[in-house]
Protein backbone atom coordinates (compact mmCIF):
# COMPACT_ATOMS: atom_id res chain seq x y z
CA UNK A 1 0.00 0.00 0.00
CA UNK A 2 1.52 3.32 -1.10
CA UNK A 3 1.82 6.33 1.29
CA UNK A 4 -0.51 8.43 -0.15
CA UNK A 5 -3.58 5.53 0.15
CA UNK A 6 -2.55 4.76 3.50
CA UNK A 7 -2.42 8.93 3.97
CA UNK A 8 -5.91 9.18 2.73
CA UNK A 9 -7.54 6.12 4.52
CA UNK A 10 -6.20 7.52 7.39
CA UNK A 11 -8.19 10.75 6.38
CA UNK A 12 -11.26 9.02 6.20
CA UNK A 13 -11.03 7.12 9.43
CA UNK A 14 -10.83 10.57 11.20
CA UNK A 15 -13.37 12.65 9.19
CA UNK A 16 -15.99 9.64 9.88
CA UNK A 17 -14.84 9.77 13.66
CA UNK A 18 -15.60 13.48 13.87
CA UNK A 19 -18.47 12.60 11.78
CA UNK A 20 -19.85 10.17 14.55
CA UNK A 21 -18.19 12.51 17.68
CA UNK A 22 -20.19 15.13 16.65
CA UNK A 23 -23.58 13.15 15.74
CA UNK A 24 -22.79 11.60 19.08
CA UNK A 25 -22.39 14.78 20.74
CA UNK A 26 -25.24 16.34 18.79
CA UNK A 27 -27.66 13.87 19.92
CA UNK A 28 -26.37 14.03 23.73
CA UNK A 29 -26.63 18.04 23.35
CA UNK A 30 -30.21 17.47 22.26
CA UNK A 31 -31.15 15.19 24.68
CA UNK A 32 -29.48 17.34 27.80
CA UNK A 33 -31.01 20.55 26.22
CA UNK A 34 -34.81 18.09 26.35
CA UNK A 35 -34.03 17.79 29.98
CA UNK A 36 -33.24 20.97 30.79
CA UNK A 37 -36.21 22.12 29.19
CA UNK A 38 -38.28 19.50 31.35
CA UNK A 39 -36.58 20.84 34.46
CA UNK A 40 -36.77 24.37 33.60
CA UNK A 41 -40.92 23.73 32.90
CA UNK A 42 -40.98 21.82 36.21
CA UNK A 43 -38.88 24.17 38.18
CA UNK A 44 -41.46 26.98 36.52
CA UNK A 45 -44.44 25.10 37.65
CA UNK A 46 -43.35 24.60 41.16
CA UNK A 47 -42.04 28.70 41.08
CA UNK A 48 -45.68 29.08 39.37
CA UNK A 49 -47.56 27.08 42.59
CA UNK A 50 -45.54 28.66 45.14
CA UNK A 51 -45.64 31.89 44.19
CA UNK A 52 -50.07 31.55 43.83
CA UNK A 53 -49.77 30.38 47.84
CA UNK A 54 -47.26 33.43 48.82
CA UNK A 55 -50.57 35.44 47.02
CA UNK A 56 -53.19 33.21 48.49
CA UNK A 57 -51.87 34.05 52.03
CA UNK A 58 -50.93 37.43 51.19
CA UNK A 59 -54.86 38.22 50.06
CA UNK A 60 -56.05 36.45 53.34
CA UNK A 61 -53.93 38.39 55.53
CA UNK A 62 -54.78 41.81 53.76
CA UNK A 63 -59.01 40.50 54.11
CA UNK A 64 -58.51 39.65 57.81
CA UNK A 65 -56.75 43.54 58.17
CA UNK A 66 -59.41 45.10 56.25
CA UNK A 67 -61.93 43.55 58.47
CA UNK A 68 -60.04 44.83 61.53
CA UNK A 69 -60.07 48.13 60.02
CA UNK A 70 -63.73 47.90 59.19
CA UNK A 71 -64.55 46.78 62.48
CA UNK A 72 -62.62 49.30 64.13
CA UNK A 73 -63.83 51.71 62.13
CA UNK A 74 -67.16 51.79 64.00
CA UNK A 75 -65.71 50.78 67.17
CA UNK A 76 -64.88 54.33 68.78
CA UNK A 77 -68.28 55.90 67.79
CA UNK A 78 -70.51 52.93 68.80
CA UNK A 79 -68.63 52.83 72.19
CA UNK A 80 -69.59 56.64 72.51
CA UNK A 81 -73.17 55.87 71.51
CA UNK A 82 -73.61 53.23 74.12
CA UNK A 83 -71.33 55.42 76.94
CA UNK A 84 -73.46 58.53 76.58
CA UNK A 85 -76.82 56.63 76.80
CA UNK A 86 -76.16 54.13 79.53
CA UNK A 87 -74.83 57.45 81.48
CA UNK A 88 -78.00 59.54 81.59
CA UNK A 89 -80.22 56.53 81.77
CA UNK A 90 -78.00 55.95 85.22
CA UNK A 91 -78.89 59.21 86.33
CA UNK A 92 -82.43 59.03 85.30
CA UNK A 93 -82.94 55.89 87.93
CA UNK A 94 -80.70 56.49 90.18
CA UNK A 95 -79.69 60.12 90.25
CA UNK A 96 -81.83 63.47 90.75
CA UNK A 97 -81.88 64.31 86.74
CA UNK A 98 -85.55 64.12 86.83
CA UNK A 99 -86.23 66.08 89.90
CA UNK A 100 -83.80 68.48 88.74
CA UNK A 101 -84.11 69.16 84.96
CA UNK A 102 -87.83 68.10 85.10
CA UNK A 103 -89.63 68.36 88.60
CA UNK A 104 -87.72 71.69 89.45
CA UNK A 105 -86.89 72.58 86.06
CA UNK A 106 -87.08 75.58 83.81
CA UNK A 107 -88.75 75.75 80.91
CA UNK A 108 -84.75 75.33 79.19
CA UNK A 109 -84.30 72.47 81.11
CA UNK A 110 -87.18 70.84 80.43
CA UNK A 111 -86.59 71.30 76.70
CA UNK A 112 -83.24 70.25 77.30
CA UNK A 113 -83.68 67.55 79.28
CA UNK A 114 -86.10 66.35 76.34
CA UNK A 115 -84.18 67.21 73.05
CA UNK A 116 -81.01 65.83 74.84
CA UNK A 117 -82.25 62.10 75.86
CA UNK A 118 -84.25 61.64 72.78
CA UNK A 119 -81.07 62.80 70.50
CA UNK A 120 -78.83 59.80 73.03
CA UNK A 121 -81.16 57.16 72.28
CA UNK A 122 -81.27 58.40 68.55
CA UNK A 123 -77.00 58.61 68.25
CA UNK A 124 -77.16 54.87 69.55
CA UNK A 125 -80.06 53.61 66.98
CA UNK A 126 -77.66 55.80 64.28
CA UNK A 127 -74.46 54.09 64.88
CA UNK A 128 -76.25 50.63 65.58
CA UNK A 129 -77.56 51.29 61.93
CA UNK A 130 -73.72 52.34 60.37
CA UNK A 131 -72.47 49.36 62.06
CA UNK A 132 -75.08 47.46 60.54
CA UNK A 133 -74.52 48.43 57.20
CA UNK A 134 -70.86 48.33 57.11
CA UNK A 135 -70.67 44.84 58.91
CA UNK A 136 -72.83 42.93 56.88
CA UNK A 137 -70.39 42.73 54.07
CA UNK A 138 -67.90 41.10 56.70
CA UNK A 139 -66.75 37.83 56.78
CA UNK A 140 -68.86 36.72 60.36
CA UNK A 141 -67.19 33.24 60.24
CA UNK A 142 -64.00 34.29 60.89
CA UNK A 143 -64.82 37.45 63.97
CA UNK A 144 -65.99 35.65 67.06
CA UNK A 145 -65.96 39.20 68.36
CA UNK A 146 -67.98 40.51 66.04
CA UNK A 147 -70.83 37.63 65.99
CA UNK A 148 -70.88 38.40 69.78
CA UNK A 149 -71.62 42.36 69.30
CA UNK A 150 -74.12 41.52 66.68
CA UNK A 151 -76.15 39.44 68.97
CA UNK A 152 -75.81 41.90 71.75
CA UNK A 153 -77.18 44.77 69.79
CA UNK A 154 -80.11 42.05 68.76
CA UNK A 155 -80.86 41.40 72.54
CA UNK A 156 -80.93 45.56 73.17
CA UNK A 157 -83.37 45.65 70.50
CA UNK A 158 -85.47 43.21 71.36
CA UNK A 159 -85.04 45.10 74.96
CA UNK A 160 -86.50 48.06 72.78
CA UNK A 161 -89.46 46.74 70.98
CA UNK A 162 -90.84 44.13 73.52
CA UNK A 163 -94.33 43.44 74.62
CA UNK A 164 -94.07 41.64 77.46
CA UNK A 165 -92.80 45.08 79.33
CA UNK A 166 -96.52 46.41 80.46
CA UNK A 167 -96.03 49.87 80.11
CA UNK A 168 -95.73 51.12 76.54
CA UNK A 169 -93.04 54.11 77.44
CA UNK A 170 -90.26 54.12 75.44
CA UNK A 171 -91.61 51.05 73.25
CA UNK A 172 -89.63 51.54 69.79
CA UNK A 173 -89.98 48.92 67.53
CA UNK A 174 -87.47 47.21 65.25
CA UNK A 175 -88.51 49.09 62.36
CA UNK A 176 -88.77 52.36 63.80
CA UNK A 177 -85.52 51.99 65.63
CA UNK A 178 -84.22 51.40 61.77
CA UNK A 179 -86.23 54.60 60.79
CA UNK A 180 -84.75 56.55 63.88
CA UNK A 181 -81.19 55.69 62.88
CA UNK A 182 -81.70 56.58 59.80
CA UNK A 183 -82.85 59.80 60.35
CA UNK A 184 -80.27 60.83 62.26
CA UNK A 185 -77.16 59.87 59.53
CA UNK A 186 -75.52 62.25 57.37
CA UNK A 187 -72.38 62.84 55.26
CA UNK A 188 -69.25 63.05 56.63
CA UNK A 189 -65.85 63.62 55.53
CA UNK A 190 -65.00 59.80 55.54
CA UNK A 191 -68.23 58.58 54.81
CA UNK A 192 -71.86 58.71 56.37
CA UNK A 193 -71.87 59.47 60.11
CA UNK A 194 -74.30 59.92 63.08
CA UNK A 195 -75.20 63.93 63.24
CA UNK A 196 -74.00 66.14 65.80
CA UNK A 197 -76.62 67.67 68.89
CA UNK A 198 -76.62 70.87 67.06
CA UNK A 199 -77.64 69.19 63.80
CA UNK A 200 -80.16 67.54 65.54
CA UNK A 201 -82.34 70.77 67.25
CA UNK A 202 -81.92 72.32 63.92
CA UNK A 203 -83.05 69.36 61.85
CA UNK A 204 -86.27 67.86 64.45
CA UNK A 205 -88.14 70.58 65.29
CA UNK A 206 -91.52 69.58 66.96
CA UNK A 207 -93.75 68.02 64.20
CA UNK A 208 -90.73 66.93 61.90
CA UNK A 209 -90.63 63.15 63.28
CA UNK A 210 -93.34 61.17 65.05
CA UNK A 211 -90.96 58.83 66.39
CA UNK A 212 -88.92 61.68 67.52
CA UNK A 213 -91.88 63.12 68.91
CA UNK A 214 -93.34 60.21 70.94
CA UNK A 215 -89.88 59.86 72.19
CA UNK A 216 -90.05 63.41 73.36
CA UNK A 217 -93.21 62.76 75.10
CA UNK A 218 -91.86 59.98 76.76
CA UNK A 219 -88.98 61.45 78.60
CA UNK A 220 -91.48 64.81 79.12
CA UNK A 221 -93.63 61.79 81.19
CA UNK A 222 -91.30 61.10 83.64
CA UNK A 223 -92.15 64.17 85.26
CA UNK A 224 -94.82 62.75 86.54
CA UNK A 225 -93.04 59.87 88.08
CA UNK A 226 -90.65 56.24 86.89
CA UNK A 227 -92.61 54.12 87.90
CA UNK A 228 -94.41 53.28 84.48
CA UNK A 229 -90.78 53.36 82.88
CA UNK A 230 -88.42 51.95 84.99
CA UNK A 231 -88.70 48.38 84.36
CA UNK A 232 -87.54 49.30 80.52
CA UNK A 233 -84.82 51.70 81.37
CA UNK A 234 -83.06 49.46 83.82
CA UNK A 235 -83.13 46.33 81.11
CA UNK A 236 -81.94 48.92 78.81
CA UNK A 237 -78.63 50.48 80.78
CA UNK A 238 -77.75 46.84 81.91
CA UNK A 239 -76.55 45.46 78.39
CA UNK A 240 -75.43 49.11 77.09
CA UNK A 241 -72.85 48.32 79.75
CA UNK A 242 -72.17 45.27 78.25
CA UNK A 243 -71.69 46.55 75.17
CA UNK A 244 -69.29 49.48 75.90
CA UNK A 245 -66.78 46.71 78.37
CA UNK A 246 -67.02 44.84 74.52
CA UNK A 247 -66.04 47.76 72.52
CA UNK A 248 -63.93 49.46 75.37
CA UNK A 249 -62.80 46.80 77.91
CA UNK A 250 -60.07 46.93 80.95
CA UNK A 251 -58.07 48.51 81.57
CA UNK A 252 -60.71 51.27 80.02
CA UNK A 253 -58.65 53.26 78.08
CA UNK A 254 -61.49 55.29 76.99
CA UNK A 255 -64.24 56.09 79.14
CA UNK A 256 -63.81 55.19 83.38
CA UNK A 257 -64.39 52.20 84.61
CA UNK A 258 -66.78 54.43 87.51
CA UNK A 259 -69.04 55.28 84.86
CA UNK A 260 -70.43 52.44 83.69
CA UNK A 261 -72.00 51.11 86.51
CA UNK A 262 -75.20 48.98 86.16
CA UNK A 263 -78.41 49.95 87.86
């Protein structure tokens, strides 16, 4: 065999190598580069899971603070509108308001003692009618707290509108509590709120409101004595009490703990 045959068998033996080395190496390039792929589409998959959890939880936790802040929301002015009630309903059994505003009253006081009481009972009915709406578009299931203030402002009402008091004074149904509250909301810079005293004289003069009339009448009756009232009253101050240690409990950071005692 001559040099130049040998030279260019030689040739061929390492062109088809390479040949097959880089078929070989083709193929193994392909099949790493089908893996890859696979583990890149599996690695995005798990990334894809994981990062629909993070936002699952992140969504749950940013529900459960809205419905803090909702809740809270009404928290301050409902504790007010059960504080300032339960207060002169205290001093109505227990203290000398009557004698004084009513018995021995002026003509201002009288009025006052009236417009005053009626506008208490109507801030409470207001905010109990805020709270109402803005609750009811909270998720109950997960606020044991709030389930419990919803059935004590049911138990109040019924406390309200029952039959089984005998004396009809200061009977307000569950309707007309509704229509009460009502009456009494306005806007506000952050939404509807309970009008002020002021708002109120100006807005229900005598003749405006039956409700806000009879209820006028009713606290003008106590002049003549309790006794057809006090049964009412006293099952009335009892669970506003309850109500503001819910909304405002110890250490009673916002209104004494020696004004909020039950009759």
């Amino acid at each position: 065999m001559s040099v130049e045959l040998a030279v260019a068998l030689i040739a061929n033996v390492v062109a088809l190598a390479t040949a097959g080395g880089t078929i070989w190496s083709s193929r193994r390039n392909a099949e790493n580069s089908n893996a890859n792929a696979k583990d890149i589409e599996i690695l995005k998959g798990k990334n894809a899971k994981d990062i629909e959890t993070l936002k699952y939880d992140n969504d749950q936790l940013k529900a459960a603070a809205q419905r803090q802040r909702d809740i809270s929301e009404f928290s301050e002015p409902l504790a007010r509108s059960a504080y300032d009630p339960q207060s002169r309903l205290y001093n109505i059994l227990k203290l000398s308001f009557i004698n004084v505003f009513l018995v021995k009253g002026t003509e201002r006081t009288k009025l006052y003692a009236a417009n005053n009481t009626v506008f208490l009972v109507g801030q409470y009915l207001c905010w109990k009618e805020l709270v109402r709406r803005g609750i009811q578009f909270i998720d109950l299931g997960e606020s044991e707290k709030t389930r419990n203030l919803l059935c004590l402002q049911d138990a109040i009402d019924s406390i309200w509108g029952t039959d089984k008091i005998t004396s009809p004074a200061f009977r307000v149904f569950a309707g007309e509590q509704r229509a009460i509250g009502e009456a009494l909301i306005q806007a506000g810079a952050r939404g509807p709120e309970c009008m002020g005293y002021g708002a109120f004289l100006k807005t229900f003069n005598q003749g405006v409101n039956p409700l806000i009339d009879v209820l006028r009448a009713d606290v003008m009756s106590l002049e003549s004595g309790l006794n057809h009232a006090t049964e009412r009253l006293t099952k009335l101050q009892n669970p506003l009490i309850d109500l503001l240690d819910m909304l405002d409990p110890p250490p009673y950071l916002r209104f004494p703990a020696d004004s909020r005692s039950k009759v």
